[in-house]
Protein backbone atom coordinates (compact mmCIF):
# COMPACT_ATOMS: atom_id res chain seq x y z
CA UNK A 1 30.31 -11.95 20.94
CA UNK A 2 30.11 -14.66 18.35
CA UNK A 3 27.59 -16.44 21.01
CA UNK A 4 25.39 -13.74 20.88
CA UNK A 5 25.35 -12.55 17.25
CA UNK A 6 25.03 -16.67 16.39
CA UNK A 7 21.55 -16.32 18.98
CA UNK A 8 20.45 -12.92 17.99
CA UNK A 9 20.92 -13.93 13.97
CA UNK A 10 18.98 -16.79 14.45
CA UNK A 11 16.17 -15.24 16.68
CA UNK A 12 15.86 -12.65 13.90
CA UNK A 13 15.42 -15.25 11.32
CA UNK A 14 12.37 -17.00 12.88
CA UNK A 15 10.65 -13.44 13.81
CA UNK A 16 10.97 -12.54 10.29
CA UNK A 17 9.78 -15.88 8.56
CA UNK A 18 7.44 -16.14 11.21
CA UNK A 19 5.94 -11.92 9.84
CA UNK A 20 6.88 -13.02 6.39
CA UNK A 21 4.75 -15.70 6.21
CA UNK A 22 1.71 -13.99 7.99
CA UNK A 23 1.75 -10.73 5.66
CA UNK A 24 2.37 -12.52 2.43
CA UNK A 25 -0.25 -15.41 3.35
CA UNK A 26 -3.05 -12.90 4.10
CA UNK A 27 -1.85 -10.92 1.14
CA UNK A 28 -2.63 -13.47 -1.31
CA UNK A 29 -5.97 -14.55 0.05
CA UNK A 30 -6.94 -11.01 -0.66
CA UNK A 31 -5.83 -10.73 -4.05
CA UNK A 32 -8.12 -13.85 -4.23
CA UNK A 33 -5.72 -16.87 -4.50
CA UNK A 34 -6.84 -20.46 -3.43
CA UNK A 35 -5.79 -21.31 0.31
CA UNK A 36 -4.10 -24.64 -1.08
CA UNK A 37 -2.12 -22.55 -3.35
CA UNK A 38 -0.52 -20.20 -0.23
CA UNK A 39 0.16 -22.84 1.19
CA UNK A 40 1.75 -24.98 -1.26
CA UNK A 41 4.19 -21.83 -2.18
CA UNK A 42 3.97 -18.38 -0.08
CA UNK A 43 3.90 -20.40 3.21
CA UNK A 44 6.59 -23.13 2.05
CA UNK A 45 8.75 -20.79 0.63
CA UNK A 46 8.06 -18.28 3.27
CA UNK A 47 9.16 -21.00 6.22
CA UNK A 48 12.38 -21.70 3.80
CA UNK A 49 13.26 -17.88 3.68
CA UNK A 50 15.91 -18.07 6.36
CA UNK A 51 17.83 -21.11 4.60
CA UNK A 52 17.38 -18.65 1.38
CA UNK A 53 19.05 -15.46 2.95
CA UNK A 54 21.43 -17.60 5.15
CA UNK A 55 22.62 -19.41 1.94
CA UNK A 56 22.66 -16.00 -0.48
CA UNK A 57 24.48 -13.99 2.02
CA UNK A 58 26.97 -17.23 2.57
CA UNK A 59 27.30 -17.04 -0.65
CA UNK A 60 28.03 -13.40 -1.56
CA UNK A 61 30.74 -13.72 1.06
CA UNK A 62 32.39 -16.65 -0.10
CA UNK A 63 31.37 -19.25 1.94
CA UNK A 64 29.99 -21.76 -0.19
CA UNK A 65 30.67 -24.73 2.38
CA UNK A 66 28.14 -22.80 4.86
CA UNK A 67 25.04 -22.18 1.98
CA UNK A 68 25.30 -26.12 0.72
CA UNK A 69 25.92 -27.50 3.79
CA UNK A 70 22.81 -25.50 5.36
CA UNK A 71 20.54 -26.49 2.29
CA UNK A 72 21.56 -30.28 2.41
CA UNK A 73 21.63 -30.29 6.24
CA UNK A 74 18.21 -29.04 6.70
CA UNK A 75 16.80 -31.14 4.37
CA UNK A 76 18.18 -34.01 6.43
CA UNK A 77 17.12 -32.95 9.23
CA UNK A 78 13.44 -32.30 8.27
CA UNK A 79 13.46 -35.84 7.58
CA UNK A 80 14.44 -37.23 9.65
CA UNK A 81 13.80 -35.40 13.14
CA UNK A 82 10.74 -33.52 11.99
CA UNK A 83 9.48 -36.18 10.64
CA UNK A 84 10.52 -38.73 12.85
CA UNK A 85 9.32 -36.66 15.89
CA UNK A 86 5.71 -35.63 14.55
CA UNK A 87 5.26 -39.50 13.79
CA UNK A 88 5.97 -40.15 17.20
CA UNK A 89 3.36 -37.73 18.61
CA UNK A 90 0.61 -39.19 16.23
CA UNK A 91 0.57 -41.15 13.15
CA UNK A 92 0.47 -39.44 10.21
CA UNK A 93 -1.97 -40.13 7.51
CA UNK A 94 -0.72 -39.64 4.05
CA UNK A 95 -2.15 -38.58 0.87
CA UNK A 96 -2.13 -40.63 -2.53
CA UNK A 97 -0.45 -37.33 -3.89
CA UNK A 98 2.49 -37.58 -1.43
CA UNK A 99 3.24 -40.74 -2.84
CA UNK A 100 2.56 -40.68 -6.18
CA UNK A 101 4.33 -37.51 -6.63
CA UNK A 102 5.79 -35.23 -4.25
CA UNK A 103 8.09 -38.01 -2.30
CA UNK A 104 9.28 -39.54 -5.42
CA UNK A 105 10.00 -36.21 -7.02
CA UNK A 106 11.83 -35.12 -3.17
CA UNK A 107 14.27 -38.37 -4.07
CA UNK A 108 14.98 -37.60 -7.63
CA UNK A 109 15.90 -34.09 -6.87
CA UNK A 110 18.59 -35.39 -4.22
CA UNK A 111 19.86 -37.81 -6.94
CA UNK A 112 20.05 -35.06 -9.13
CA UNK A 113 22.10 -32.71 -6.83
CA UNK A 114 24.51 -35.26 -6.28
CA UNK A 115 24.98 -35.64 -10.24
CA UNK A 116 25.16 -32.15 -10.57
CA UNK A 117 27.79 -32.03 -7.30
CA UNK A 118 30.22 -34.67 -9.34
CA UNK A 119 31.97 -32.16 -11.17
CA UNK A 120 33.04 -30.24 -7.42
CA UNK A 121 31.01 -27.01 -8.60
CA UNK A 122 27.51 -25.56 -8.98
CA UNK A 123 27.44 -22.91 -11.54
CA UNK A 124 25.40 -21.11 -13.49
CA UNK A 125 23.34 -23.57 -15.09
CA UNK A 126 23.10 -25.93 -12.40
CA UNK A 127 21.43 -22.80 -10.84
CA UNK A 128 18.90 -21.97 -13.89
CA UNK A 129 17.91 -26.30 -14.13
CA UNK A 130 17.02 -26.31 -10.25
CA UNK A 131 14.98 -22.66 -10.39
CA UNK A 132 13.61 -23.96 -14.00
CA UNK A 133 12.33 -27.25 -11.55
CA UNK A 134 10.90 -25.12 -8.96
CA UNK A 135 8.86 -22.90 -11.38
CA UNK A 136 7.44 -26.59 -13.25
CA UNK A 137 6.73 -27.72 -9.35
CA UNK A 138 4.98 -24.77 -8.85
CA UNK A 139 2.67 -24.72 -11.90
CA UNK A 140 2.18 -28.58 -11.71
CA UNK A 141 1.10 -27.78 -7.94
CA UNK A 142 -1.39 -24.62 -9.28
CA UNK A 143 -3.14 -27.05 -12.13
CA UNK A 144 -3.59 -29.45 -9.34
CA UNK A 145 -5.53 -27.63 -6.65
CA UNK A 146 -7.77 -26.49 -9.19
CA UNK A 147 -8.83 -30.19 -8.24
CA UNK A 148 -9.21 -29.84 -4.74
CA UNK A 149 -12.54 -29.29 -2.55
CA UNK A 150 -13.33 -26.26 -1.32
CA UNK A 151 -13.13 -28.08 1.69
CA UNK A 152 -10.00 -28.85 1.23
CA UNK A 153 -8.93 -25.75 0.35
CA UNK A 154 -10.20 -23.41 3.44
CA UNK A 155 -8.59 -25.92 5.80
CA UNK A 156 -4.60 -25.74 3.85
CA UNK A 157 -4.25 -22.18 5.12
CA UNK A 158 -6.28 -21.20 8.37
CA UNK A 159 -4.66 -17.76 8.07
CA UNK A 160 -6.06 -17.20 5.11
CA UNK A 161 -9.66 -16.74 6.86
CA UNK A 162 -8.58 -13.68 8.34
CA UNK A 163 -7.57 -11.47 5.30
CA UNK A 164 -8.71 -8.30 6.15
CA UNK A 165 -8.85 -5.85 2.38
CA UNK A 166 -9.81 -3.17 4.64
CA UNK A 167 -7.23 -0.34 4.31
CA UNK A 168 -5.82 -0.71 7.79
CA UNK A 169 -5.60 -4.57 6.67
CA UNK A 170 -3.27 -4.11 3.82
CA UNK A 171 -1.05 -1.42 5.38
CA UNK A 172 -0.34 -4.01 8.31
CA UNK A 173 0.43 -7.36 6.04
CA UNK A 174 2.30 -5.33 3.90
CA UNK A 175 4.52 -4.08 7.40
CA UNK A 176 4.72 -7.78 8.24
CA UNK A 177 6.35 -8.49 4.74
CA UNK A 178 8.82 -5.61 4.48
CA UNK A 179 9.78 -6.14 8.23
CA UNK A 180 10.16 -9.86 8.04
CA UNK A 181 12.09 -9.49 4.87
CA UNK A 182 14.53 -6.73 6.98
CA UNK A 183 15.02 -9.19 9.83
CA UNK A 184 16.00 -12.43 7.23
CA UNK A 185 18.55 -10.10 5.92
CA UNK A 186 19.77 -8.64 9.10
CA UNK A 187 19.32 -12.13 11.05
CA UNK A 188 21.15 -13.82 8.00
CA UNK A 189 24.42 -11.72 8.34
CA UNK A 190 24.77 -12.18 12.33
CA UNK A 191 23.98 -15.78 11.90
CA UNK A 192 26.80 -16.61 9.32
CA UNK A 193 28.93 -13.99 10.84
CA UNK A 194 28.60 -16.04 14.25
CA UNK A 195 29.20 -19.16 12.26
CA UNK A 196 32.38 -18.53 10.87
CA UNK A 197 33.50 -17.15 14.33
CA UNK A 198 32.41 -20.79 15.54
CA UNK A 199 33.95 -22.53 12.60
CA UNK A 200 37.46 -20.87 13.22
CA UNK A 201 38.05 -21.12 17.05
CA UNK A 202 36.59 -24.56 16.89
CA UNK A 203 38.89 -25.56 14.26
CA UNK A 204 36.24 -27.11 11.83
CA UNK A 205 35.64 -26.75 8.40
CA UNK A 206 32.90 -24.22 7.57
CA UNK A 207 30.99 -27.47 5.70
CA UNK A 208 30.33 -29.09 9.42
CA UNK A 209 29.14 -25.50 11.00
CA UNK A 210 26.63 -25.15 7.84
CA UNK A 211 25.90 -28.84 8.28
């Protein structure tokens, strides 16, 4: 049973990022925000939203060895097998902004986890620097596609193009958010459930299993 609420947790977490994404996407581009923007924050923080509810409901439950170990182990492994394997299909051509900012900024915020890790807790207002960082990102990121193309920005967020404000339109993106926000929450609880299940007959610390 731990199998199969592990599988089902984890198939409910991509179906629901995967609706999330779509609804809130389209839903922006009709209230009229740039393409680069979605894409720089509702579709990155909509393909993060299952590390976000695993992590909170880990969390809420106690586990705190599951929610850091999935937020450092993903990061590691976007690195360096996402990375790795896309660069192996075809070479990837990277922007002056990459380098001048976002990959530099990507390093100091792991150096500045591990300071904030030294002390063997994250509390409150480790919590309010890193969300006070993301909403600077964020804003930094908005100023700066102001910048872009037009060009540029129709081709960050193909989705976009197919906003419908029609009635019909907004009753279905809207369905896509509230049902991909149900299945993070449900596919959250059956995926840590499933984990601790693994973590205990395996005999390994919860840390690995979230790793």
């Amino acid at each position: 049973m731990a199998v199969f609420w592990f599988i089902a947790g984890l198939l409910f977490l991509i179906i629901g990022a995967e609706a999330l994404v779509r609804g809130a996407s389209r839903l922006a581009a009709v209230f009229g925000i740039a393409p680069l923007v979605i894409g720089l924050t509702v579709v990155a923080f909509g393909t993060s939203s299952p590390e976000l509810a695993v992590s909170v409901k880990s969390a809420l439950s106690g586990q705190a060895s599951i929610a850091l170990g999935n937020v450092i182990g993903s990061n590691i492994f976007n690195v360096l097998f996402i990375l790795g394997a896309s660069a192996l299909i075809v070479p990837l051509v990277v922007s002056q902004q990459l380098v001048r900012l976002d990959v530099p900024l990507m390093i100091a915020l792991s150096f500045l986890v591990l300071l904030l890790a030294l002390d063997g807790r994250f509390g409150a207002v480790d919590g309010l620097l890193l969300v006070a960082g993301l909403v600077t990102y964020v804003w930094v990121l908005i100023r700066l596609s102001r910048k872009e193309t037009a060009s540029a920005k129709r081709q960050s967020v193909p989705e976009a193009a197919n906003a419908n404000p029609k009635a019909a339109g907004w009753i279905r993106n809207i369905s896509l958010v509230i049902v991909g926000l149900a299945l993070l929450v449900l596919g959250s609880r059956w995926l840590v459930d499933g984990a601790v299940s693994f973590a205990r007959h395996l005999g390994v610390s919860e840390l690995i299993v979230g790793l």
